[in-house]
N, C-alpha and C. Protein backbone atom coordinates (compact mmCIF):
# COMPACT_ATOMS: atom_id res chain seq x y z
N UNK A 1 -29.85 24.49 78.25
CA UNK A 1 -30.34 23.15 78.00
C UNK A 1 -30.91 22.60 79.31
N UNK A 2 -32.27 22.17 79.20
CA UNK A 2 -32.75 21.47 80.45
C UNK A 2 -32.00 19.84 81.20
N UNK A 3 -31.58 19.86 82.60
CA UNK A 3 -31.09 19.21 83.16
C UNK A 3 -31.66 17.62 82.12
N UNK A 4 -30.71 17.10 82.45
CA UNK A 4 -31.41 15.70 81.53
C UNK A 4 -31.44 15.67 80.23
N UNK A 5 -31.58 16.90 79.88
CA UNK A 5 -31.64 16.84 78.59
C UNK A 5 -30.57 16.02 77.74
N UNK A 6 -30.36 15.71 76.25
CA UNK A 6 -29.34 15.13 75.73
C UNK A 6 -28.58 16.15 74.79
N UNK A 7 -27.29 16.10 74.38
CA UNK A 7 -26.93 17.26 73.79
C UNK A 7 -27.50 17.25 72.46
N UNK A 8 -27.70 18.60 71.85
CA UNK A 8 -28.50 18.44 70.59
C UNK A 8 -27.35 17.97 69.39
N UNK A 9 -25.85 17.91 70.05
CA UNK A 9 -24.90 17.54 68.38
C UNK A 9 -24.53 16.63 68.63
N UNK A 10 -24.91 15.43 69.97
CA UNK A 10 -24.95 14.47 69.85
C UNK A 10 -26.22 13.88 69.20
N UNK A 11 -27.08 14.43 69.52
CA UNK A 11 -28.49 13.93 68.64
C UNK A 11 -28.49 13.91 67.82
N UNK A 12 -27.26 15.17 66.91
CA UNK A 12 -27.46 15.42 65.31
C UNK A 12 -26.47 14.42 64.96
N UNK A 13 -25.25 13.97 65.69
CA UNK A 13 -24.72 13.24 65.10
C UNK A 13 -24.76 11.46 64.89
N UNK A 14 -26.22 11.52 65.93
CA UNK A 14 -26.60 10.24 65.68
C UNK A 14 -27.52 9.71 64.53
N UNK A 15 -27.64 10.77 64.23
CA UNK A 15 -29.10 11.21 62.83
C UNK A 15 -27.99 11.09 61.89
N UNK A 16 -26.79 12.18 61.82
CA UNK A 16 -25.86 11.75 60.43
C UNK A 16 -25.59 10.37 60.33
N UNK A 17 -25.08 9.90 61.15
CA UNK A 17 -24.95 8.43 61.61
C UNK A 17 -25.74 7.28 60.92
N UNK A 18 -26.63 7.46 61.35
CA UNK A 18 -27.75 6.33 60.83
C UNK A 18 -27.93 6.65 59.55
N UNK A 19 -28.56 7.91 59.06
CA UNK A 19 -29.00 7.86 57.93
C UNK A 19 -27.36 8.04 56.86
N UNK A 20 -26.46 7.84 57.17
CA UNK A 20 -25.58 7.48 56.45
C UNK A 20 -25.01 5.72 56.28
N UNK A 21 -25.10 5.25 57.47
CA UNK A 21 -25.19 3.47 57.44
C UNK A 21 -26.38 3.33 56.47
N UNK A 22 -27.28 4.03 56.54
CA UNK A 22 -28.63 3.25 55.85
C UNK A 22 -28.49 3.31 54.19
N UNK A 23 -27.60 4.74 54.18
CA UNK A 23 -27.11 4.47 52.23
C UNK A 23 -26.06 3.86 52.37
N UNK A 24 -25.50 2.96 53.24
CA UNK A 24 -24.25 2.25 52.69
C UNK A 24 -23.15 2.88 52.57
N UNK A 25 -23.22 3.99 53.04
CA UNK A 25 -21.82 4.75 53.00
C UNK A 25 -20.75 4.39 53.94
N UNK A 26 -19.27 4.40 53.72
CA UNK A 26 -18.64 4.52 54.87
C UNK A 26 -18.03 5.64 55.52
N UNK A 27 -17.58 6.48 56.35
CA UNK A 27 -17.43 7.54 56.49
C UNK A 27 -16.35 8.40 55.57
N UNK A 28 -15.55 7.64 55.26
CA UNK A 28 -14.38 8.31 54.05
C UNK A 28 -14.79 8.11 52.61
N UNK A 29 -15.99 7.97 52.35
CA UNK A 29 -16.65 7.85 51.17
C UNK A 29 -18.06 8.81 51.32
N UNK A 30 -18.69 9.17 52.28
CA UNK A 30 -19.68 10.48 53.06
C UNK A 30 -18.37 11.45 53.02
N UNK A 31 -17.91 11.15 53.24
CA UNK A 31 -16.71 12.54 53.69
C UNK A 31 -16.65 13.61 52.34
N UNK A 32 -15.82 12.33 51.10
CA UNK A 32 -15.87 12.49 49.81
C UNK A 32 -17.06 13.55 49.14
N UNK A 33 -18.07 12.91 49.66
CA UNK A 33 -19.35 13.82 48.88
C UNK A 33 -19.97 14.93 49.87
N UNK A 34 -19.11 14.94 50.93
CA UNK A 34 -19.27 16.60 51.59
C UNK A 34 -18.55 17.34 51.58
N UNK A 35 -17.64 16.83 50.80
CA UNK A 35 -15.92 17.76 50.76
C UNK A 35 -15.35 17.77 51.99
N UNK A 36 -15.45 16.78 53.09
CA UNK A 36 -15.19 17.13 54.46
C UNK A 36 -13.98 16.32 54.66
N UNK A 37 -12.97 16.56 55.78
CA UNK A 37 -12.02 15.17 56.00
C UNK A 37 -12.78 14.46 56.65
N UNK A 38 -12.41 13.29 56.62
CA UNK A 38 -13.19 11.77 57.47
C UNK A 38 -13.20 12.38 59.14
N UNK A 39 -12.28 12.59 59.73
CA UNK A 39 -12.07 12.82 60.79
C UNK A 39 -13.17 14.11 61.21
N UNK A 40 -13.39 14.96 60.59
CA UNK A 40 -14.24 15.86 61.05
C UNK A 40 -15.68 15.72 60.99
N UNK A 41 -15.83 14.59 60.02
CA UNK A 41 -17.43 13.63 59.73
C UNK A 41 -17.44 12.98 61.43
N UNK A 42 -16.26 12.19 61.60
CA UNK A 42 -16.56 11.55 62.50
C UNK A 42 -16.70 12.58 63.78
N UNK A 43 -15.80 13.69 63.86
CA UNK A 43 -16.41 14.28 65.03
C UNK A 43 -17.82 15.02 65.26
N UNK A 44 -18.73 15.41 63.79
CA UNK A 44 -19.87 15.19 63.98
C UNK A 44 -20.48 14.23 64.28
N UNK A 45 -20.18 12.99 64.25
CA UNK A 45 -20.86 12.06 64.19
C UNK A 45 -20.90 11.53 65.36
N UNK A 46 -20.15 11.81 66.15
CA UNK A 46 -19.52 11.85 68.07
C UNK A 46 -20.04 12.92 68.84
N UNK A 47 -20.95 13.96 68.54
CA UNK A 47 -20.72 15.04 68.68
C UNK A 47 -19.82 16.29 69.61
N UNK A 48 -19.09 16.11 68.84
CA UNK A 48 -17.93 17.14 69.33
C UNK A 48 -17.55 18.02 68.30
N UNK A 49 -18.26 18.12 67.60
CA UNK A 49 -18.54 19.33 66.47
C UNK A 49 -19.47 19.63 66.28
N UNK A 50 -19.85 21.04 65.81
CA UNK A 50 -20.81 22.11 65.96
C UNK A 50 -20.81 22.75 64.59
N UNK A 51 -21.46 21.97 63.66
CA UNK A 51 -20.95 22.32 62.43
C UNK A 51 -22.07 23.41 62.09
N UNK A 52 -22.01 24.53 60.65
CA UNK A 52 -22.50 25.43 60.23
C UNK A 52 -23.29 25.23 59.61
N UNK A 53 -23.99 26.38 59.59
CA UNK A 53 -25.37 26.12 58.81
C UNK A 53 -24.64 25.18 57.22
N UNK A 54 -23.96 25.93 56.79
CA UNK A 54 -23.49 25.78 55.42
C UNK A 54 -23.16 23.95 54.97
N UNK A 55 -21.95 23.77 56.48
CA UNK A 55 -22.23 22.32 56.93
C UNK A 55 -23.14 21.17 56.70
N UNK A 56 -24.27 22.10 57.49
CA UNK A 56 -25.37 21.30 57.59
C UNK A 56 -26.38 20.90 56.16
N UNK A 57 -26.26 21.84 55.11
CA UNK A 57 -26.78 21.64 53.74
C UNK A 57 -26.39 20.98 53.02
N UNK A 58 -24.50 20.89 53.45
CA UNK A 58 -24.01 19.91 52.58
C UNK A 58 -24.46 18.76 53.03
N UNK A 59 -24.42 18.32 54.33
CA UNK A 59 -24.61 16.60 54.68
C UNK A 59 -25.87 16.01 54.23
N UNK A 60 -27.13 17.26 54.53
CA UNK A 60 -28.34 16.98 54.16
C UNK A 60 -27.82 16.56 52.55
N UNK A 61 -27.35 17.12 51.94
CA UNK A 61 -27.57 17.21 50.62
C UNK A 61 -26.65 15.41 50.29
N UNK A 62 -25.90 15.63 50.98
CA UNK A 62 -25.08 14.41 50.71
C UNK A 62 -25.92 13.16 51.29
N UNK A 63 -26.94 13.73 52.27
CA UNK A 63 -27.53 12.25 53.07
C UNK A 63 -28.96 12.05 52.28
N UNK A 64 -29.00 12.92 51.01
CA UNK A 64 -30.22 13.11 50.23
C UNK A 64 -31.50 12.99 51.07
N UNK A 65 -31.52 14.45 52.22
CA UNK A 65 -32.47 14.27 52.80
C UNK A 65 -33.01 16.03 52.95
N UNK A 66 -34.09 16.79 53.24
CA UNK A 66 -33.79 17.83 53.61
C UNK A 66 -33.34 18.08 54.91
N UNK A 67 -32.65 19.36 54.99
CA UNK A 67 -31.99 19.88 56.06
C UNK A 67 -32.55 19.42 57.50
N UNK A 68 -34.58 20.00 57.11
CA UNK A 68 -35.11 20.02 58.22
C UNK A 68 -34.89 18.40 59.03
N UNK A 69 -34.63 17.44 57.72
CA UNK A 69 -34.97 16.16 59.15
C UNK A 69 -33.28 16.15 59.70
N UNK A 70 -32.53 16.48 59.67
CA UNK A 70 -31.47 16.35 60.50
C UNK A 70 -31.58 16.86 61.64
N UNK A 71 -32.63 17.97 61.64
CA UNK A 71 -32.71 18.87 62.51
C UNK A 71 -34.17 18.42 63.65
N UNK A 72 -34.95 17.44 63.04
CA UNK A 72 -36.74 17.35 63.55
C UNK A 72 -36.45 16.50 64.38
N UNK A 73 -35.22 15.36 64.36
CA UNK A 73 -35.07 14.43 65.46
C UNK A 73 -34.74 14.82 66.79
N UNK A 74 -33.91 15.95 66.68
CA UNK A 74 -33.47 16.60 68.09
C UNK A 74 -34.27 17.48 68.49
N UNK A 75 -35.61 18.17 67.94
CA UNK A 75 -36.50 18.52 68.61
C UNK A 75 -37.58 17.89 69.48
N UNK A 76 -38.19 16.35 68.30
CA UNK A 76 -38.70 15.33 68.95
C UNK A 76 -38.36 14.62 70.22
N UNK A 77 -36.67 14.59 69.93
CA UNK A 77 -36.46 13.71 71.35
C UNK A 77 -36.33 14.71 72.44
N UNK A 78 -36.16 16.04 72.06
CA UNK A 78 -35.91 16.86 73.36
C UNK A 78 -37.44 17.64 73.95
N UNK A 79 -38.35 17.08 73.28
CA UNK A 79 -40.11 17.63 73.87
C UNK A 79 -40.47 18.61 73.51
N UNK A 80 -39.54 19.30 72.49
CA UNK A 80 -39.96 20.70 72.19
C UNK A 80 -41.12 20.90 71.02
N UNK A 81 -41.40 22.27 70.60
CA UNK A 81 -42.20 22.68 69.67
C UNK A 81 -42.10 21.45 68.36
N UNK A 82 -43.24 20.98 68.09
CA UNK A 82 -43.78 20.55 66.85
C UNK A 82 -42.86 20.99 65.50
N UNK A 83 -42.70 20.52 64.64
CA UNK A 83 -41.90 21.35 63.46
C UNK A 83 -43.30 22.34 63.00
N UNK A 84 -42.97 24.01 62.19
CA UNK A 84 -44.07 24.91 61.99
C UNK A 84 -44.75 24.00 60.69
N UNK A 85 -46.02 24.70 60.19
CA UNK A 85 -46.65 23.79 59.29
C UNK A 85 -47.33 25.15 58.79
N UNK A 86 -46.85 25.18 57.13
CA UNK A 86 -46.76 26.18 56.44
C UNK A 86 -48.30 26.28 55.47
């Protein structure tokens, strides 16, 4: 990771974050519809978890978003490659 850089599962967990305030969820009710305990939502959401691909489909799926934008914010803010364009 480049000096300065920000960590990417803090980035991701600021993305679960928001786009879960924005449906009104609270975290033990997100938790509910990821099958996850609250506590392990929240340590994504802190990032101090490094969750799995598998993880990551559920939240998308639970944050009714695709996978890729959980993932396009932490490329954007970190300067990297464009998302590919099919």
């Amino acid at each position: 990771m480049p000096a300065g850089a920000k960590d990417p599962r803090i980035v991701l967990g600021e993305r679960v974050n928001a786009l879960r305030v924005a449906l009104g969820l609270s975290q033990e009710d997100f938790a509910g519809r990821v099958g996850l305990d609250r506590t392990y939502v929240s340590g994504i959401e802190r990032g101090l978890r490094n969750p799995t691909l598998l993880v990551l489909l559920r939240l998308a799926q639970a944050l009714e978003v695709p996978v890729t934008e959980l993932l396009e914010e932490t490329q954007e803010r970190k300067g990297e490659r464009p998302p590919a364009k099919r």
